[in-house]
Structure formats: structure tokens, C-alpha cells
C-alpha atoms as a PDB file:
ATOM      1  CA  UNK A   1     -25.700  43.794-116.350  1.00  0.00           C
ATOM      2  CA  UNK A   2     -26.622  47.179-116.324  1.00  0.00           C
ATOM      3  CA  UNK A   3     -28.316  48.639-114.119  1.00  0.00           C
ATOM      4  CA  UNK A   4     -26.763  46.133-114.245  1.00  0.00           C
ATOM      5  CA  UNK A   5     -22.795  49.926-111.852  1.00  0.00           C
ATOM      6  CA  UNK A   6     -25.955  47.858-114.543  1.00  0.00           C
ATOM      7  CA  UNK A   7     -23.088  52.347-109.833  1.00  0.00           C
ATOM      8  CA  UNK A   8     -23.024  49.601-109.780  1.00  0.00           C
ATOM      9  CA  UNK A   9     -23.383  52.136-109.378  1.00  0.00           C
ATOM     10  CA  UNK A  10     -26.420  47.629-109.965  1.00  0.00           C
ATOM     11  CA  UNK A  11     -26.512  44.680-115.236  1.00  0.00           C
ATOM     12  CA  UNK A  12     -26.862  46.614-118.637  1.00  0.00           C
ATOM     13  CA  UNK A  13     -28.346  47.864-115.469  1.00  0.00           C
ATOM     14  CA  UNK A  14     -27.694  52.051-114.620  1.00  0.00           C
ATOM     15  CA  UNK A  15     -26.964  53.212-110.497  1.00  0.00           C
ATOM     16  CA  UNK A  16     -25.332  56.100-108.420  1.00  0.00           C
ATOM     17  CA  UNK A  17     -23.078  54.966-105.417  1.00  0.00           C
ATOM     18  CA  UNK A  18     -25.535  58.007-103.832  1.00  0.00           C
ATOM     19  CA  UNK A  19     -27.833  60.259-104.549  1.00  0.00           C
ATOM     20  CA  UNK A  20     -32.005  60.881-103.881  1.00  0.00           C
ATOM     21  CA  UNK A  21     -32.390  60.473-107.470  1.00  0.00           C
ATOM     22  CA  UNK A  22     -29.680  59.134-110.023  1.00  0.00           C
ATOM     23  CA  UNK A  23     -27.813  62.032-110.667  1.00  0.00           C
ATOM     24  CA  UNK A  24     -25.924  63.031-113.678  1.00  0.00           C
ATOM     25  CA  UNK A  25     -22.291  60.941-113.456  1.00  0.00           C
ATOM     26  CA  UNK A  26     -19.530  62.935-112.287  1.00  0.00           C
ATOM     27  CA  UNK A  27     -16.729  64.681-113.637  1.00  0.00           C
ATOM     28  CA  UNK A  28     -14.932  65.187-111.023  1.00  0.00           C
ATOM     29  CA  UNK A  29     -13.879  63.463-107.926  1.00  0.00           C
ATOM     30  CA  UNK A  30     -16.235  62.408-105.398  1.00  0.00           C
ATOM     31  CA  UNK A  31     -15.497  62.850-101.787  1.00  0.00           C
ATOM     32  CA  UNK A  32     -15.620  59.223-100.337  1.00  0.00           C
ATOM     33  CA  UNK A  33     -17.492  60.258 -97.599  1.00  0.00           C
ATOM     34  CA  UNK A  34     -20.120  61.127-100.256  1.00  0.00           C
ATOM     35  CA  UNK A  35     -19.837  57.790-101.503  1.00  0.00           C
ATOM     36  CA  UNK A  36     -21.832  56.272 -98.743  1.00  0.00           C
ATOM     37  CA  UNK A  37     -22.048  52.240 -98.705  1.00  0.00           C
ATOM     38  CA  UNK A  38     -21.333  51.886-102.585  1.00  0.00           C
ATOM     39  CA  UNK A  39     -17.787  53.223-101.651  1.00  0.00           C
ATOM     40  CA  UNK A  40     -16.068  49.813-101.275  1.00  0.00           C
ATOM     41  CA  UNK A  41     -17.511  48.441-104.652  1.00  0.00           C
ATOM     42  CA  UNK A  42     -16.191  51.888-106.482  1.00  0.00           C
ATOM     43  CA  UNK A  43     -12.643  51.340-105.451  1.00  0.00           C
ATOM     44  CA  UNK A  44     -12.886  47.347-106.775  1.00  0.00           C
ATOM     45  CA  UNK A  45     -14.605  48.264-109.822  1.00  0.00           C
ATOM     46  CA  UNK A  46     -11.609  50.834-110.331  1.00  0.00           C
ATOM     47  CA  UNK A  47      -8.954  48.404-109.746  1.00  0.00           C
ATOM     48  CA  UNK A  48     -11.079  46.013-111.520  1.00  0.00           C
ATOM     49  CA  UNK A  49     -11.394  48.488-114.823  1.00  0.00           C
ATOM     50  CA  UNK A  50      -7.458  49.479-114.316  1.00  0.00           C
ATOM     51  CA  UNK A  51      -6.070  46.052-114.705  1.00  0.00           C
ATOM     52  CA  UNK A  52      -8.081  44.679-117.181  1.00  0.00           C
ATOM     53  CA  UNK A  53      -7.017  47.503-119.411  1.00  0.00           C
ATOM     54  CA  UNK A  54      -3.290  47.438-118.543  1.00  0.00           C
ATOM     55  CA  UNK A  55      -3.352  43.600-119.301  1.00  0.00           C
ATOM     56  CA  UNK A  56      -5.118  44.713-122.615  1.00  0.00           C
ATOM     57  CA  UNK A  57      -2.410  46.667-123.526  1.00  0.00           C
ATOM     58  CA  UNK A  58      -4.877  49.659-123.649  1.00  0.00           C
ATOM     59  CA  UNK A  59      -5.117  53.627-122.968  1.00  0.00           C
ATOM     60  CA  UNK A  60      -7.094  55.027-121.259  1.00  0.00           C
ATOM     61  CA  UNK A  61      -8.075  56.753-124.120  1.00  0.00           C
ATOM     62  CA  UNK A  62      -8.611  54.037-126.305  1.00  0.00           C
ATOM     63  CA  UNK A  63     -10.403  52.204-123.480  1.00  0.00           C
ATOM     64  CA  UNK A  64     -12.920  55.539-123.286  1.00  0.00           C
ATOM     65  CA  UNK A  65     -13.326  55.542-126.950  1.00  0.00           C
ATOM     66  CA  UNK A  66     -14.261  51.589-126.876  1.00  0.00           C
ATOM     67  CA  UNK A  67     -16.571  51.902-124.458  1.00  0.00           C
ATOM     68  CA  UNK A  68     -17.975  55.472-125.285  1.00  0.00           C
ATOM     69  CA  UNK A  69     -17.483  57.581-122.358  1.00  0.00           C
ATOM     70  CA  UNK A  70     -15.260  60.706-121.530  1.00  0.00           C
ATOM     71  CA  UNK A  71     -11.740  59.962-120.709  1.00  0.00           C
ATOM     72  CA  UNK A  72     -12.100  62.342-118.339  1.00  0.00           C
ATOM     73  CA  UNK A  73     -14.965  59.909-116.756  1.00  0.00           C
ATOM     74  CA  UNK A  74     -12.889  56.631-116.854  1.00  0.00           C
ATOM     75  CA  UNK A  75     -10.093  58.264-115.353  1.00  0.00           C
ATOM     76  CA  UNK A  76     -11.982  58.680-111.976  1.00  0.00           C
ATOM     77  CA  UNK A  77     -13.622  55.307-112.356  1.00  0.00           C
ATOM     78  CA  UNK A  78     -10.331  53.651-112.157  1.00  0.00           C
ATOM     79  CA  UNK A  79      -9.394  55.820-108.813  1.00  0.00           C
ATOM     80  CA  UNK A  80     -12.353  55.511-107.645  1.00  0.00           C
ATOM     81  CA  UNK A  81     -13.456  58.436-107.502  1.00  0.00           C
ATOM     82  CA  UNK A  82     -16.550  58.617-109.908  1.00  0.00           C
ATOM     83  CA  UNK A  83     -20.370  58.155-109.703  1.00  0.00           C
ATOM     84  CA  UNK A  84     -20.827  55.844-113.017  1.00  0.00           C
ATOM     85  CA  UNK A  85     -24.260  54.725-113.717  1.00  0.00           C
ATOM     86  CA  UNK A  86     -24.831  50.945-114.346  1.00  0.00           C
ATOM     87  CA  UNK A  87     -24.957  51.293-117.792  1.00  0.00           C
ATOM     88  CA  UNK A  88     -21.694  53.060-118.046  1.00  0.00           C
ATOM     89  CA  UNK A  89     -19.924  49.990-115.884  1.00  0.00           C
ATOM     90  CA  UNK A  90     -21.720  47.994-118.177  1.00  0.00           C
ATOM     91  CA  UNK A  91     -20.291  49.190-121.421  1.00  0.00           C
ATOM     92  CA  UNK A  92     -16.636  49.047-119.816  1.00  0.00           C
ATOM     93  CA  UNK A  93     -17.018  45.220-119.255  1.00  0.00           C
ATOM     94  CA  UNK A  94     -18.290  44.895-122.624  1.00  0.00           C
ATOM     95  CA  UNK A  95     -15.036  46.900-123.897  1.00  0.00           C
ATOM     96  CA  UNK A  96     -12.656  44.772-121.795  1.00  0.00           C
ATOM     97  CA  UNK A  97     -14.572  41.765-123.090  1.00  0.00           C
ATOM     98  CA  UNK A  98     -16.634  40.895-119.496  1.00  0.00           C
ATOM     99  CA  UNK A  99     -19.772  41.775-118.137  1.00  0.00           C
ATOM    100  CA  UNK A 100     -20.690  43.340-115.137  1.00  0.00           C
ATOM    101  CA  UNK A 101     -20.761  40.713-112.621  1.00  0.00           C
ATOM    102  CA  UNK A 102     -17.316  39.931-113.513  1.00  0.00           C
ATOM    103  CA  UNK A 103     -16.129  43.960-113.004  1.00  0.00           C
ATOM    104  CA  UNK A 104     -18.453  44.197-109.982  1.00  0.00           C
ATOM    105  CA  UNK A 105     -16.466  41.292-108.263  1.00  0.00           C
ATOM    106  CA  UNK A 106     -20.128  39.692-107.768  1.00  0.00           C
ATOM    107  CA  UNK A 107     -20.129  35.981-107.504  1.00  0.00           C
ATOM    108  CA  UNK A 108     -20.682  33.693-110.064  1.00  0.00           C
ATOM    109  CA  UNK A 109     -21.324  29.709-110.116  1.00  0.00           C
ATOM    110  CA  UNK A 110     -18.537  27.702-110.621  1.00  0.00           C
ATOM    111  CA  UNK A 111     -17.911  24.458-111.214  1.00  0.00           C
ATOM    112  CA  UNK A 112     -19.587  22.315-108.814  1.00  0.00           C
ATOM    113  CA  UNK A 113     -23.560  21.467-108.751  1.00  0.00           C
ATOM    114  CA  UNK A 114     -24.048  24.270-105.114  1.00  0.00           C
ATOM    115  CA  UNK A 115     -21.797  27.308-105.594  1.00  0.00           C
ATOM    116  CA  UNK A 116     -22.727  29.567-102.335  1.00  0.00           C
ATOM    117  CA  UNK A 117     -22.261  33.308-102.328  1.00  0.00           C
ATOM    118  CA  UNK A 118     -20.065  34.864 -99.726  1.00  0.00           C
ATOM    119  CA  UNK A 119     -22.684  37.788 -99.942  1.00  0.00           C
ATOM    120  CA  UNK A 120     -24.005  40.650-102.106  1.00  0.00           C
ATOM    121  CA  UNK A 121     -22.020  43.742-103.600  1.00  0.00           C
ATOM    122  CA  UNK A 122     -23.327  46.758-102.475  1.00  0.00           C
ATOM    123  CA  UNK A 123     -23.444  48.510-105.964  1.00  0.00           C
ATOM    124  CA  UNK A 124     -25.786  51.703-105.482  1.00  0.00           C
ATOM    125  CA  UNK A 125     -26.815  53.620-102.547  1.00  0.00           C
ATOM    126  CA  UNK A 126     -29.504  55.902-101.900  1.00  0.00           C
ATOM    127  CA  UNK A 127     -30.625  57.965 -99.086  1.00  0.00           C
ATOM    128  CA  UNK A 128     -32.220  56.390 -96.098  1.00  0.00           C
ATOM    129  CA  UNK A 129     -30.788  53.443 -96.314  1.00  0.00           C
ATOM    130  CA  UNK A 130     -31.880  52.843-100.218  1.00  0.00           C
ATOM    131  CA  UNK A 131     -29.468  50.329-101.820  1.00  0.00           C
ATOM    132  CA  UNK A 132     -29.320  47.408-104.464  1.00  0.00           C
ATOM    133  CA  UNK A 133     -27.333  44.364-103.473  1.00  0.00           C
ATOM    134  CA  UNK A 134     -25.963  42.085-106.100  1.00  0.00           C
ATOM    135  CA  UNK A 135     -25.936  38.407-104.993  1.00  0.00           C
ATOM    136  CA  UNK A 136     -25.194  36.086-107.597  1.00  0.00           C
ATOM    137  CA  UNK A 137     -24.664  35.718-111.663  1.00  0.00           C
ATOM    138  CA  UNK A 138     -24.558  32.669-114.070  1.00  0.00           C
ATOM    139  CA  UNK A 139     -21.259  31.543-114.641  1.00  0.00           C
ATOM    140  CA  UNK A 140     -21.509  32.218-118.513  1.00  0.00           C
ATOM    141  CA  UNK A 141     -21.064  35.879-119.741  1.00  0.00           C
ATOM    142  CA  UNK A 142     -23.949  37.964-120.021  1.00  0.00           C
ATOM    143  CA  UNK A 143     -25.317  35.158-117.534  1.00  0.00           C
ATOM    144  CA  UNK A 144     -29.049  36.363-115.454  1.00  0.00           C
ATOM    145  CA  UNK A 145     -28.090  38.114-112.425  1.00  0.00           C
ATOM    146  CA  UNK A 146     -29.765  37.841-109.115  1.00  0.00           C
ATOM    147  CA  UNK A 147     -30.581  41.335-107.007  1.00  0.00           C
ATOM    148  CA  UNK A 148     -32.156  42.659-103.766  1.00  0.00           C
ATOM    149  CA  UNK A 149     -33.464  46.262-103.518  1.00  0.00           C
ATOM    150  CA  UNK A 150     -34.097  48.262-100.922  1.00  0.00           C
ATOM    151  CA  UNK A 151     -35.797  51.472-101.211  1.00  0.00           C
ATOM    152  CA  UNK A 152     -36.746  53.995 -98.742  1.00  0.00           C
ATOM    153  CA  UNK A 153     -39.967  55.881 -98.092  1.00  0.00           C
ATOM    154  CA  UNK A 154     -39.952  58.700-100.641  1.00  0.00           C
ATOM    155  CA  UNK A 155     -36.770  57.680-102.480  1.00  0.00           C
ATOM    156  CA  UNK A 156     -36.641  56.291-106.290  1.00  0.00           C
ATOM    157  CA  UNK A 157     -33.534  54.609-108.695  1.00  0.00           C
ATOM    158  CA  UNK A 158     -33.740  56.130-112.300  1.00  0.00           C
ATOM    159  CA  UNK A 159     -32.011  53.758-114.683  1.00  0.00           C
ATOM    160  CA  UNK A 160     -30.623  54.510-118.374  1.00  0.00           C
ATOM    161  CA  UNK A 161     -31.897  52.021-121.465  1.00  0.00           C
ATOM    162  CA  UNK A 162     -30.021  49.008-121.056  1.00  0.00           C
ATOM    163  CA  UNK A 163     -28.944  47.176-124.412  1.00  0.00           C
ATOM    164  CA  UNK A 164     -31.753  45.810-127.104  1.00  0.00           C
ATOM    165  CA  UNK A 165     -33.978  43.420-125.881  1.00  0.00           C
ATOM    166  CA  UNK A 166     -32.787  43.447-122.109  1.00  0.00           C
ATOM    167  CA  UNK A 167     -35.632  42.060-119.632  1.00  0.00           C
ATOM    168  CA  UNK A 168     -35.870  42.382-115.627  1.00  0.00           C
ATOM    169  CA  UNK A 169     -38.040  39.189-113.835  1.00  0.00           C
ATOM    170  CA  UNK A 170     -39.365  41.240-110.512  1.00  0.00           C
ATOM    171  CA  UNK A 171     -41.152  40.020-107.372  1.00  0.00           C
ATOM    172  CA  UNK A 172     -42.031  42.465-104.742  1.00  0.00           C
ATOM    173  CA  UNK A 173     -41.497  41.384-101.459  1.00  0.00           C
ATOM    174  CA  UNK A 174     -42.870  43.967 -99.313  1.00  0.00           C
ATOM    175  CA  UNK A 175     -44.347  47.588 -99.540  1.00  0.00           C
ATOM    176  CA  UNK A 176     -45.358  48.866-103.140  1.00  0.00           C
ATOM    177  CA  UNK A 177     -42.853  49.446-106.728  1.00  0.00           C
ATOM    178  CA  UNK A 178     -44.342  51.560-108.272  1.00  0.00           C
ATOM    179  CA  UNK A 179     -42.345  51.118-112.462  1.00  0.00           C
ATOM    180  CA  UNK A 180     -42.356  54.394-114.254  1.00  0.00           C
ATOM    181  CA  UNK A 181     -41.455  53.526-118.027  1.00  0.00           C
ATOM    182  CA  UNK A 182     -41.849  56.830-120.121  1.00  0.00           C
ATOM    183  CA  UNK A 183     -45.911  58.001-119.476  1.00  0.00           C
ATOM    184  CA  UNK A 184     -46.848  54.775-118.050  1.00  0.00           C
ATOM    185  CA  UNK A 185     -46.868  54.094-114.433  1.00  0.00           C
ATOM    186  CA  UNK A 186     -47.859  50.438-112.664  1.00  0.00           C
ATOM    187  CA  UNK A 187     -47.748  49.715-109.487  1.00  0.00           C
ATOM    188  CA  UNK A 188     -46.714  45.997-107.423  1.00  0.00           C
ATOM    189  CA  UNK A 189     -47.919  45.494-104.560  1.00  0.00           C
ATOM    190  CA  UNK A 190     -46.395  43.201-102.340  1.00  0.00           C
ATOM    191  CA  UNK A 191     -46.312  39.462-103.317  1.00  0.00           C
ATOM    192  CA  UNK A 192     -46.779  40.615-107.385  1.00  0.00           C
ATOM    193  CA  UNK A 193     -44.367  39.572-110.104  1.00  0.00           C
ATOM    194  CA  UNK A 194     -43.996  41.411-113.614  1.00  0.00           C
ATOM    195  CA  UNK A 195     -41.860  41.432-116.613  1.00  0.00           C
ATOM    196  CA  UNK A 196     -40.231  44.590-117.499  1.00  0.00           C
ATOM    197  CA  UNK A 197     -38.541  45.109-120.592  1.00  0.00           C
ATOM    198  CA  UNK A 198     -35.342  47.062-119.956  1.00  0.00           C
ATOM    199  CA  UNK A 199     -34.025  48.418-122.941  1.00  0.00           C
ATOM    200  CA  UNK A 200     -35.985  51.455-122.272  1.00  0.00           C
ATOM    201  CA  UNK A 201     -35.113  54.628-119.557  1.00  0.00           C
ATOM    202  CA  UNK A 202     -37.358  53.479-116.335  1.00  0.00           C
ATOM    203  CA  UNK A 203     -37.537  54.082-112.621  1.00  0.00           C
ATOM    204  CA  UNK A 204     -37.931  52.070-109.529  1.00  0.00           C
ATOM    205  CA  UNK A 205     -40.219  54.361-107.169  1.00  0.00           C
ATOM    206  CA  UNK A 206     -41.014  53.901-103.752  1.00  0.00           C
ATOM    207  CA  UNK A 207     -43.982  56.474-103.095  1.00  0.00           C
ATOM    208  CA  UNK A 208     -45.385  55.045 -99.804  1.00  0.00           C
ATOM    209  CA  UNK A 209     -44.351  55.716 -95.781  1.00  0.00           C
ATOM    210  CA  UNK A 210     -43.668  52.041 -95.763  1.00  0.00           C
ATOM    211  CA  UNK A 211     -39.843  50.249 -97.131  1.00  0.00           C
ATOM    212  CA  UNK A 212     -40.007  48.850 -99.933  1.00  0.00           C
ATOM    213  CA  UNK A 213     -38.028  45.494-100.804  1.00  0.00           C
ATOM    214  CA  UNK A 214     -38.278  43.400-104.015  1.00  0.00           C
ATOM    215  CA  UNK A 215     -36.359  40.889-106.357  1.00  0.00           C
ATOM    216  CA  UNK A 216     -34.562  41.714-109.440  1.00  0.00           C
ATOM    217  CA  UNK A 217     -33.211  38.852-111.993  1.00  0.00           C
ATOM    218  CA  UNK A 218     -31.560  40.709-115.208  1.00  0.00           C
ATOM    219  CA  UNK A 219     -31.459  38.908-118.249  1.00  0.00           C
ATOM    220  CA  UNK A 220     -28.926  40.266-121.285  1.00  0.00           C
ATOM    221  CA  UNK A 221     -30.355  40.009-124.451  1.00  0.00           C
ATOM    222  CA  UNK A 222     -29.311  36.919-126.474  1.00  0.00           C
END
């Protein structure tokens, strides 16, 4: 879910496939050099977006007026070339009638009782060696999704609201989040767990010298 592209760039959940903070989502192509690790999961989520909307039998612009973004915006997306914010890949699912996990190419449980993951999606990218791995989703839509996040020394992940009623299930696994949800600021320490409600702009902060490395599970409101 956002936060879960969430890119992905990352969900209703919102990401950047790089930047120090999340930076306004671009207009205009992004060098894929500047694209850093999230690179890989832009050009799926493209070809992802692309097809789903040609089997549709849908514009581009109609696709961008579903979904609520600039043609301009979705145009890059499916090259690409563009630095969507989870959120953003998260309304496109929701247009095309998926959810993130599905666009991401993250995967999901199938049919038997054990379904193992071939390994995370690299969805956002900071500097430093920030990033936010997607390992797993539910096999239903709009199914929890299971993250790691990495966060440098100095670095931070601002997120847009994800949809009404939206909740992330955290556990800090080493160094100290420090949440920033409008005015009010908490910090984790390592081994704490916490309940953040989602459907609200917040930041993941890492404002120690030491990693930081915690647990994410998204769950889409009912």
C-alpha cells in the first residue's frame, strides 16, 4: 500500500526511488543513474502500469484522470522515468483495480499453507544506503504488507496521507525512529513497537550517528 511506490517509490504508502528527503515527484525524466537502487523496481512498475492499462482498454489520459495525477506524470511512470511517491503508485493500482503489491511485482501468498519469497523489492532509496525493502503481501487485495527499512545516520522518508483509516504495526530493530506526525514527535528505541495511524502526512527520521533498521506491516483500511 502506500507508502505503500505506498517510490515505491514503498502501501497507500508514499517513497522517492532517491532523494535525502522525499522530494517533490518529477516532471520530467530522471536520469537512471539518479535513480540509484530503486531503478529496477521503476522500470517494472512502468511496464507493470503500461499493460494493465492497454489491457484496460485505457488512455493514458483517462488512466491519469482515474487515478488523479498529471498525464504528464504517468507518462514517465510507464517509461520509467519518474520519481512517484508511494501514494501516487498506490492510487494507479487502485485505478487499474490492484494494489500495490501487485504493481510493485512484490510477492504475495499463494495457494499452498508456506509460500516463500524470492526476496524484497527495492522500492525507495535514500542516501547512504537508506532504502525500504518490500518482502511479502497477503494474497487478498489490499492484503497487510510486510517491510524492512533501512535508514542512514542523518537521513529521513517523508510520506503523504495514505487513504482513511490506514495503520502501520512497527518494531524497531536497531538504532532509534524517531515518528514525526504533524507537531508531535516520539521516539523508538530499539526493541519498541507502536501503532501509527497512517492516514495522516508523517516521517520516518533517523537523527542518531548509529543505522537505523525497523519493521513495517501496512494495513489498508477495511
Amino acid at each position: 500500500m502506500s507508502n505503500s511506490v505506498r517510490t515505491m517509490p514503498p502501501s497507500g504508502h508514499t517513497g522517492d526511488a532517491r532523494s535525502r528527503a522525499r522530494a517533490p515527484e518529477t516532471e520530467d525524466p530522471v536520469p537512471q543513474e539518479d535513480l540509484g537502487p530503486a531503478a529496477a523496481f521503476l522500470a517494472q512498475l512502468g511496464g507493470q502500469v503500461r499493460e494493465r492499462r492497454r489491457g484496460a482498454g485505457l488512455t493514458v489520459q483517462q488512466l491519469a484522470d482515474r487515478a488523479g495525477v498529471s498525464r504528464r506524470l504517468l507518462t514517465q511512470v510507464e517509461l520509467g522515468q519518474a520519481n512517484p511517491s508511494m501514494v501516487t503508485v498506490d492510487k494507479l493500482a487502485r485505478a487499474l483495480g490492484v494494489d500495490f503489491p501487485t504493481l510493485a511485482g512484490a510477492p504475495a501468498a499463494g495457494g499452498s499453507a508456506v509460500h516463500r519469497s524470492e526476496g524484497p523489492v527495492t522500492v525507495w532509496a535514500g542516501r547512504e544506503g537508506s532504502v525500504a525493502l518490500l518482502h511479502v503481501a497477503g494474497s487478498r487485495t489490499a492484503a497487510p504488507e510486510l517491510w524492512e527499512w533501512l535508514i542512514a545516520p542523518g537521513d529521513h522518508y517523508a510520506s503523504e496521507a495514505d487513504p482513511a483509516g490506514s495503520e502501520e504495526l512497527l518494531l524497531v530493530l536497531a538504532g532509534t525512529l524517531t515518528l514525526a506526525v504533524g507537531d508531535e514527535r516520539t521516539e523508538l528505541a530499539a526493541g519498541s513497537a507502536a501503532r501509527l495511524a497512517s492516514d495522516r502526512a508523517y516521517a520516518y527520521r533517523n537523527e542518531t550517528g548509529e543505522p537505523l533498521r525497523f519493521t513495517r506491516v501496512t494495513i489498508a483500511p477495511r
